[in-house]
Protein backbone atom coordinates (compact mmCIF):
# COMPACT_ATOMS: atom_id res chain seq x y z
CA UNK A 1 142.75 113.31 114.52
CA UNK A 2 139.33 112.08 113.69
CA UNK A 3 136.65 114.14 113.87
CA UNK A 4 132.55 114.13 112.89
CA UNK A 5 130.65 117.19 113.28
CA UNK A 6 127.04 116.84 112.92
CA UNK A 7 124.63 119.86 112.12
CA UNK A 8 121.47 120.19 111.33
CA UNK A 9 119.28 119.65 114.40
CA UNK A 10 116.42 121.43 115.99
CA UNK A 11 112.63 121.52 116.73
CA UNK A 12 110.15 120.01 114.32
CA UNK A 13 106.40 119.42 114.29
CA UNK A 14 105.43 116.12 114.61
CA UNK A 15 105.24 115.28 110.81
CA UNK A 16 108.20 117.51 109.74
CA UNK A 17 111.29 116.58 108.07
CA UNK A 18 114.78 117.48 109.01
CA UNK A 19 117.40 116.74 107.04
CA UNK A 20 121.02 115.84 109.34
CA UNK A 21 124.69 116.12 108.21
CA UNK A 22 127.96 115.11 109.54
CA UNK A 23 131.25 116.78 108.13
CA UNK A 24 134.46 113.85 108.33
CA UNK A 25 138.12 115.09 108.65
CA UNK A 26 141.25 113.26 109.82
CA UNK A 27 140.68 110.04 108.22
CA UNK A 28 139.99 108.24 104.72
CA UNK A 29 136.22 108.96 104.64
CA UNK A 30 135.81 106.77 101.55
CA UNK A 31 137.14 103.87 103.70
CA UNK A 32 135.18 103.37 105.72
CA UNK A 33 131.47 102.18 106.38
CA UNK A 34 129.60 105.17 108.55
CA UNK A 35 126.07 105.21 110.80
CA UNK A 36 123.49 107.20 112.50
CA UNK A 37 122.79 106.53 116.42
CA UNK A 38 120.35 108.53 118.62
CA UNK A 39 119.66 108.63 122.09
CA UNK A 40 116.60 109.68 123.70
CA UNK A 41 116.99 111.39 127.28
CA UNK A 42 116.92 108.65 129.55
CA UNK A 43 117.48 105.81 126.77
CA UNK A 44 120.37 104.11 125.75
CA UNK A 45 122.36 104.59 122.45
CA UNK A 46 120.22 103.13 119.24
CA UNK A 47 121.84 102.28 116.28
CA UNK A 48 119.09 103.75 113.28
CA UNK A 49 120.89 103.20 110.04
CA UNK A 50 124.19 102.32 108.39
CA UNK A 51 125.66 102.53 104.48
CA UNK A 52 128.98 101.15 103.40
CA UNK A 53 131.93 103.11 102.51
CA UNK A 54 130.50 103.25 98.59
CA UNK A 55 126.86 103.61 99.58
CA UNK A 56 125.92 100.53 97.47
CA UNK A 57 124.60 98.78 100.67
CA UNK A 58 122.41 100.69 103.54
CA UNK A 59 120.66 99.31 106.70
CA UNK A 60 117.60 100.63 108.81
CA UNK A 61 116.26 99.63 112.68
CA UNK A 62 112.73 98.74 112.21
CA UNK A 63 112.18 102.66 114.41
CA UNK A 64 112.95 104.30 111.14
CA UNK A 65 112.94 102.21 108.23
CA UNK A 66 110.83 104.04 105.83
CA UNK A 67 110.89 107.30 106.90
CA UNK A 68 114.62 108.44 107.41
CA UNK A 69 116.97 107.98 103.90
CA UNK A 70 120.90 107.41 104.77
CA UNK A 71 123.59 108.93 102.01
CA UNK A 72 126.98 109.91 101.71
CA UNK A 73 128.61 112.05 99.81
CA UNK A 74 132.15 110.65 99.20
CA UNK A 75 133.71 113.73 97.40
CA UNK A 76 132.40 116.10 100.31
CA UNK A 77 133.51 113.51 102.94
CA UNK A 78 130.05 114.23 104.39
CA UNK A 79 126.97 111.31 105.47
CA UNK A 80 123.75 112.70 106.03
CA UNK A 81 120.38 111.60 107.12
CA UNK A 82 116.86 112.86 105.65
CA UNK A 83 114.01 112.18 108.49
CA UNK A 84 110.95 112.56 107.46
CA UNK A 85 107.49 111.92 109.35
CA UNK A 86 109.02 112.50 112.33
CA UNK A 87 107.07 111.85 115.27
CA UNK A 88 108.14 112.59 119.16
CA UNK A 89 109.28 109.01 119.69
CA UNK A 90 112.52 110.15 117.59
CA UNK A 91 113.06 113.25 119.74
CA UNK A 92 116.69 112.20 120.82
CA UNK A 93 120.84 113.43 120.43
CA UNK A 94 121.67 112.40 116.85
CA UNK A 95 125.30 111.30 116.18
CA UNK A 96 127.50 110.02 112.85
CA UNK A 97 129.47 107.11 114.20
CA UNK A 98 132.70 105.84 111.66
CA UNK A 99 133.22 102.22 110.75
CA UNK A 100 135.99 100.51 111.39
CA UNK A 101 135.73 98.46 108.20
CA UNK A 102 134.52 99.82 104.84
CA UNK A 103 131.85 96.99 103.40
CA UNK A 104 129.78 96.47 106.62
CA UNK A 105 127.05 97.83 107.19
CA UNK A 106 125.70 96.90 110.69
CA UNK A 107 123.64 98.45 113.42
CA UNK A 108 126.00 96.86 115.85
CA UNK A 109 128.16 99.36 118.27
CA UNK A 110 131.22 97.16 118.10
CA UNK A 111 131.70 97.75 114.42
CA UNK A 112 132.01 101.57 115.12
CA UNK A 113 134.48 103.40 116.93
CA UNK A 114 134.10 106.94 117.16
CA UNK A 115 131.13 108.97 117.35
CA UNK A 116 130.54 112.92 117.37
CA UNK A 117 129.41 115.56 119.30
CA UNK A 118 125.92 114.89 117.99
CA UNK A 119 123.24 117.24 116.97
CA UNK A 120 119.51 117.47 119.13
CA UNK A 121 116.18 117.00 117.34
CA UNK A 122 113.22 117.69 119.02
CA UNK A 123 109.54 117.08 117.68
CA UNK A 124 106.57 118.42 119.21
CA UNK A 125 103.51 116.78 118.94
């Protein structure tokens, strides 16, 4: 079955870089398109960034855009996500979501169907 384990959480100064990774198994990773969604405690579920199943095309929310790089690597069936200058705004569960087509690369929930168990970053200011 289809599973995304993400690693690489924990606490941070506000500042610090962390640098996330989610392992694929039980599907074609290379098929697919893949994102990052976080949610804060309290908050809903945020899409933050998105790359297609090549990693020719990636897509940021305007939260992260600048600071947080989204990659894949294909032959490792792993996506990962350098954050840097975090600040405590992005203090939230951080989960790998897979695509349910390969070439789009959307922030939009529908276009993803399964998610991990996510990973927790924390950020103290």
């Amino acid at each position: 079955q289809v599973q995304l384990v993400e690693s690489g959480g924990g606490l941070v100064k506000s500042g610090g870089s962390l640098r996330l990774s989610c392992a694929a198994s039980g599907f074609t990773f290379v098929l697919h398109a893949m994102s990052w969604v976080r949610q804060a405690p309290g908050k809903g579920l945020e899409w933050i960034s998105a790359i297609t199943n090549g990693g020719g095309t990636t897509n940021y929310s305007d939260s992260v855009k600048g600071r947080f790089t989204i990659s894949r690597d294909n032959a490792k069936n792993t996506l990962y996500l350098q954050m840097n200058s975090l600040n405590p705004a992005d203090a939230a569960v951080y989960y790998c979501a897979k695509g349910k087509t390969p070439f789009v690369a959307t922030l939009r929930s529908d276009d993803y169907d399964t998610r991990g168990q996510g990973t927790q970053v924390t950020v103290s200011s």
